[in-house]
Protein backbone atom coordinates (compact mmCIF):
# COMPACT_ATOMS: atom_id res chain seq x y z
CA UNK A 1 -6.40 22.97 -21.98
CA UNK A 2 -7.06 19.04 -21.13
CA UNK A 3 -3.86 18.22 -21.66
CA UNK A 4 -3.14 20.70 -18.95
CA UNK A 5 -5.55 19.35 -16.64
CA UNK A 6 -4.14 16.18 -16.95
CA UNK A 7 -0.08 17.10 -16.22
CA UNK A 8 -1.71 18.49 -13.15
CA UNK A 9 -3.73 15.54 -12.40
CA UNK A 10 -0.85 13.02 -12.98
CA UNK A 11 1.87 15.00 -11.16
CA UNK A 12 -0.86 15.05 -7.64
CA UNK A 13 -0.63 11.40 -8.14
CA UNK A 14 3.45 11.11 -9.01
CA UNK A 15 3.62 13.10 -5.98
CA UNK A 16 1.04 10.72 -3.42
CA UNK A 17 2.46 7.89 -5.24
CA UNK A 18 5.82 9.12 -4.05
CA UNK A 19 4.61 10.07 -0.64
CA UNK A 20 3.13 6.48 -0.04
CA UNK A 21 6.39 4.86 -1.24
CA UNK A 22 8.75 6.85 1.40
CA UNK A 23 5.67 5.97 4.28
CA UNK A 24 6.04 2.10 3.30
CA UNK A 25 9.67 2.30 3.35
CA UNK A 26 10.09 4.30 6.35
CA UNK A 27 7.31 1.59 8.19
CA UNK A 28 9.63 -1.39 6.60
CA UNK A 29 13.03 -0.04 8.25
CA UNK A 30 11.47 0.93 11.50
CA UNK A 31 9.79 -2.43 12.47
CA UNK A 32 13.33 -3.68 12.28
CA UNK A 33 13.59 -1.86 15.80
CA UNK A 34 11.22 -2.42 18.62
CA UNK A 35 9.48 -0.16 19.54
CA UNK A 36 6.86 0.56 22.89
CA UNK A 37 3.32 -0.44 22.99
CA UNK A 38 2.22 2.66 21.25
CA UNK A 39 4.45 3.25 19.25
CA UNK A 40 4.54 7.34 18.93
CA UNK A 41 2.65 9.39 16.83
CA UNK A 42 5.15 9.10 13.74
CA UNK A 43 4.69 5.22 13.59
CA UNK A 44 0.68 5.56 14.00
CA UNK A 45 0.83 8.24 10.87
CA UNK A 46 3.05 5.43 9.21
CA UNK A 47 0.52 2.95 9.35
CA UNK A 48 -2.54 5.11 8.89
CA UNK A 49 -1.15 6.38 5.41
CA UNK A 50 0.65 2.71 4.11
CA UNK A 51 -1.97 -0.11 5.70
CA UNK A 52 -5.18 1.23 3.49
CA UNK A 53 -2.87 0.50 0.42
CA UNK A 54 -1.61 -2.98 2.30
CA UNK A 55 -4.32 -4.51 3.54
CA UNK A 56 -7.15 -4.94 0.54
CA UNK A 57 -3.87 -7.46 -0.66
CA UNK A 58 -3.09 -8.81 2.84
CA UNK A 59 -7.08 -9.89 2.95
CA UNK A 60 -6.91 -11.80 -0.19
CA UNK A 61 -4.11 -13.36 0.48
CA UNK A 62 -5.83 -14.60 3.86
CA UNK A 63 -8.69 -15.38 1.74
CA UNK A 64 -6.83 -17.07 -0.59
CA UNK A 65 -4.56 -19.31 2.30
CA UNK A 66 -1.40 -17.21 0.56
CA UNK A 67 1.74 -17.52 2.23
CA UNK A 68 0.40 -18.34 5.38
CA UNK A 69 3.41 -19.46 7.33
CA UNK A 70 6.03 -17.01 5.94
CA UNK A 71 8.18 -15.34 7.94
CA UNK A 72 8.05 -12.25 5.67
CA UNK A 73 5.24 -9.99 5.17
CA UNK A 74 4.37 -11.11 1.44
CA UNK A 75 1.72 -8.53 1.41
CA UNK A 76 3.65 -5.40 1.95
CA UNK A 77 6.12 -6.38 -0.68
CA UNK A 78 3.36 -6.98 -3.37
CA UNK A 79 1.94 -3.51 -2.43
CA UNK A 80 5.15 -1.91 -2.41
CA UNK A 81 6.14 -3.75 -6.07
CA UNK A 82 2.79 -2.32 -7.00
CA UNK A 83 3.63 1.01 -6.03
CA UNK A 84 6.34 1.14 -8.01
CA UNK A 85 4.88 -0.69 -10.84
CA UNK A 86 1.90 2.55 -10.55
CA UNK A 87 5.27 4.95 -10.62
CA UNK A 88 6.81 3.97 -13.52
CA UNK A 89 3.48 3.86 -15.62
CA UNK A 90 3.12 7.42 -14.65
CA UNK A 91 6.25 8.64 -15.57
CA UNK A 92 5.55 6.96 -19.08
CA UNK A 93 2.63 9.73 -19.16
């Protein structure tokens, strides 16, 4: 029975893993593009799902004086590497 428990456990979290990925990827190809003020619903539901899993890295790295002055966002890369760091593990289980 655990082990049961736990295929169901790790497949919700393949599967959010998965959806979080897609979210970050979608939010790194559209802010290629400009976009209005607002930005529409779909980009706002973008960074409401991706920026809780960005920005705990994006404040130590401002803590830290991390790639201050670089024109890429180092942070969202590091969470996204992470992501898929978290992904593989899971598929190991």
């Amino acid at each position: 029975m655990p082990e049961f428990i736990t295929a169901i456990i790790v497949g919700v979290v393949r599967v959010l893993v998965l959806g979080i990925d897609t979210a970050m990827f979608l939010r790194a190809i559209l802010s290629w593009f400009i976009m209005d003020e607002e930005g529409g619903a779909f980009i706002t539901f973008l960074y409401t799902i991706t920026e809780p899993i960005i920005l705990p890295i994006r404040l130590l790295f401002e803590r830290m004086g991390w790639f201050e002055d670089a024109p890429l966002d180092i942070p969202f890369f590091v969470a996204a590497i992470t992501l898929s760091i978290v992904s593989t593990l899971l598929l190991g289980i």
